[in-house]
Protein backbone atom coordinates (compact mmCIF):
# COMPACT_ATOMS: atom_id res chain seq x y z
CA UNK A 1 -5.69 -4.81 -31.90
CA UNK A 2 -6.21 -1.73 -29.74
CA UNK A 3 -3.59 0.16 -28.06
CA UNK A 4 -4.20 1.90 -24.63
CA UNK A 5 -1.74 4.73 -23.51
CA UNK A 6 -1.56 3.09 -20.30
CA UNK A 7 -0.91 -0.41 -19.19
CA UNK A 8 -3.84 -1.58 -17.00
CA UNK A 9 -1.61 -1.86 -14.00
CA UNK A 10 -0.86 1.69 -14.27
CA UNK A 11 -4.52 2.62 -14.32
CA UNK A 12 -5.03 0.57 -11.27
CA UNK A 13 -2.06 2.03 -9.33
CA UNK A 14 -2.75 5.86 -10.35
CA UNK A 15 -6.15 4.82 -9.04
CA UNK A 16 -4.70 3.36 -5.76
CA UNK A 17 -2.19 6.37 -5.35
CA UNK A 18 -5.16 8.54 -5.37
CA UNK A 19 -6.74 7.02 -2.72
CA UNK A 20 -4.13 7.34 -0.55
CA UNK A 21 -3.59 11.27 -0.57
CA UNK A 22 -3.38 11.45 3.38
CA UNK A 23 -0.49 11.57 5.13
CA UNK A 24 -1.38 10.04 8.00
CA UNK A 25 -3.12 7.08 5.67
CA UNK A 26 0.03 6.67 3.63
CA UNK A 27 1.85 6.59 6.67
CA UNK A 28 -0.51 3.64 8.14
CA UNK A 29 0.17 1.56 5.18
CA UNK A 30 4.02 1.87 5.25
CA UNK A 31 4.14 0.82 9.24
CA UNK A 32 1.35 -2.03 7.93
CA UNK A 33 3.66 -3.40 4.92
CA UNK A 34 6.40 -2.96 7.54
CA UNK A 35 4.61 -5.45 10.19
CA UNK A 36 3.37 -7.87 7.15
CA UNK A 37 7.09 -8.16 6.03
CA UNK A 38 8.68 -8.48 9.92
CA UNK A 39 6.12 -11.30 10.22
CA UNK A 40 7.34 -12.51 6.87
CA UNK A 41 10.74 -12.64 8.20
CA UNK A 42 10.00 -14.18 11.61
CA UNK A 43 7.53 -16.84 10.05
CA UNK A 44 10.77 -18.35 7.77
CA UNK A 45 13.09 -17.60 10.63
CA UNK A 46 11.10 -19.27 13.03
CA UNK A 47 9.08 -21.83 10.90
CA UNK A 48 5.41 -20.80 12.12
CA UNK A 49 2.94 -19.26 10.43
CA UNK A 50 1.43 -17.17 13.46
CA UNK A 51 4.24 -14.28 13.09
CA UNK A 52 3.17 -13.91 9.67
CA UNK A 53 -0.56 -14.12 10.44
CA UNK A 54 0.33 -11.66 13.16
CA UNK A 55 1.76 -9.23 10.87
CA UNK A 56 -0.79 -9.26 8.23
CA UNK A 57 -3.69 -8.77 10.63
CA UNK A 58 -1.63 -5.73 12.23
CA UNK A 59 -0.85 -4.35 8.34
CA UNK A 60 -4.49 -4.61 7.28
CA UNK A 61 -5.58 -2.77 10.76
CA UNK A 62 -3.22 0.16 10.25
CA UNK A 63 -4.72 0.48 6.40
CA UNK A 64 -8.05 -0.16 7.41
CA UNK A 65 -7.52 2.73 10.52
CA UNK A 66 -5.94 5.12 7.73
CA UNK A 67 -8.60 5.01 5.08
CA UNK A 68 -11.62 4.79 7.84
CA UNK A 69 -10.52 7.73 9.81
CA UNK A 70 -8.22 9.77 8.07
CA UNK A 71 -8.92 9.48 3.80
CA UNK A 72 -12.44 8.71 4.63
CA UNK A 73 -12.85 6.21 1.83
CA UNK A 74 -13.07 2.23 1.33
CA UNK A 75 -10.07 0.24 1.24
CA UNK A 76 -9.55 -1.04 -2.47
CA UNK A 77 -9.17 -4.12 -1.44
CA UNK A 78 -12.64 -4.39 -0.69
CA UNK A 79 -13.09 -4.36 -4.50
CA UNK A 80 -9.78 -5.56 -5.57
CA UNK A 81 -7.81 -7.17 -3.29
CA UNK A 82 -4.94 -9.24 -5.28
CA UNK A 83 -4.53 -5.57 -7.19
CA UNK A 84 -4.10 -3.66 -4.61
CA UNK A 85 -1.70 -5.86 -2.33
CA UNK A 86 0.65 -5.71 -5.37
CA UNK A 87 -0.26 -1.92 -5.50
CA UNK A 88 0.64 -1.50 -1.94
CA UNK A 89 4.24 -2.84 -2.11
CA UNK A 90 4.35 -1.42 -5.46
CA UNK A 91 3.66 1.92 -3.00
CA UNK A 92 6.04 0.78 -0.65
CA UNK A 93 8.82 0.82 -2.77
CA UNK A 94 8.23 4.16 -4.22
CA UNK A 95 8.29 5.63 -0.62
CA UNK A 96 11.53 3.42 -0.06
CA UNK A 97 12.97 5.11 -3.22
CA UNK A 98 11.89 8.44 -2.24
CA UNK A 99 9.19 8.48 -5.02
CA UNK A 100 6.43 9.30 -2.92
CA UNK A 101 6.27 11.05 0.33
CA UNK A 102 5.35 10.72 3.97
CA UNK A 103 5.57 14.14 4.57
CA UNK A 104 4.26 16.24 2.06
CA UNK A 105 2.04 15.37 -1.03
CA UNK A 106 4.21 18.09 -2.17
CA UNK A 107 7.26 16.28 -2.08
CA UNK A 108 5.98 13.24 -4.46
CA UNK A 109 7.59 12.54 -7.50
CA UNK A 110 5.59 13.44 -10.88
CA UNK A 111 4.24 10.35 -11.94
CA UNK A 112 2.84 9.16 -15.26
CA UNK A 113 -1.54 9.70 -15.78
């Protein structure tokens, strides 16, 4: 059996934090996830789908606008979408517990390479 120092999911999310270095790209995703989850929330609330189709187009336009225009790289998702979806709320969360910034790279957390 062979041992790895790092999980794959941790490769994959290092990689996916990487990409996101911008501010203004990090920021983007959060208001994305944000509009993906409102929709969530309205499409139980409400019983439709179109609030949740509503806020997943909006979230993948405000990634799509961060990494286009402002990190000036592909989306992961083109390449791995179901990893980095979970890597995005995985993202989310660390922003939400003050792990990562939307300020300052500076301000981040050390995380484990």
């Amino acid at each position: 059996m062979v041992k790895t120092d790092k999980p794959v999911k941790e490769g994959f999310y290092n990689f996916y934090l990487d990409e996101h270095q911008n501010m203004a790209c990090r920021r983007l995703h959060f208001a994305g996830s944000s509009f993906g989850l409102l929709g969530l929330a309205k499409s139980v609330k409400t019983r439709s789908p179109k609030p949740l189709i509503k806020g997943i187009a909006a979230g993948y336009a405000c990634a799509w606008v961060g990494h286009f225009f402002f990190e000036k790289n592909k989306p992961a998702s083109f390449k791995s979408p179901l990893k980095s979806f979970a890597s995005d709320f995985r993202m989310y969360g660390d922003v939400l517990r003050g792990n990562l910034s939307l300020k300052d790279r500076k301000l981040d957390k050390p995380r484990q390479k």
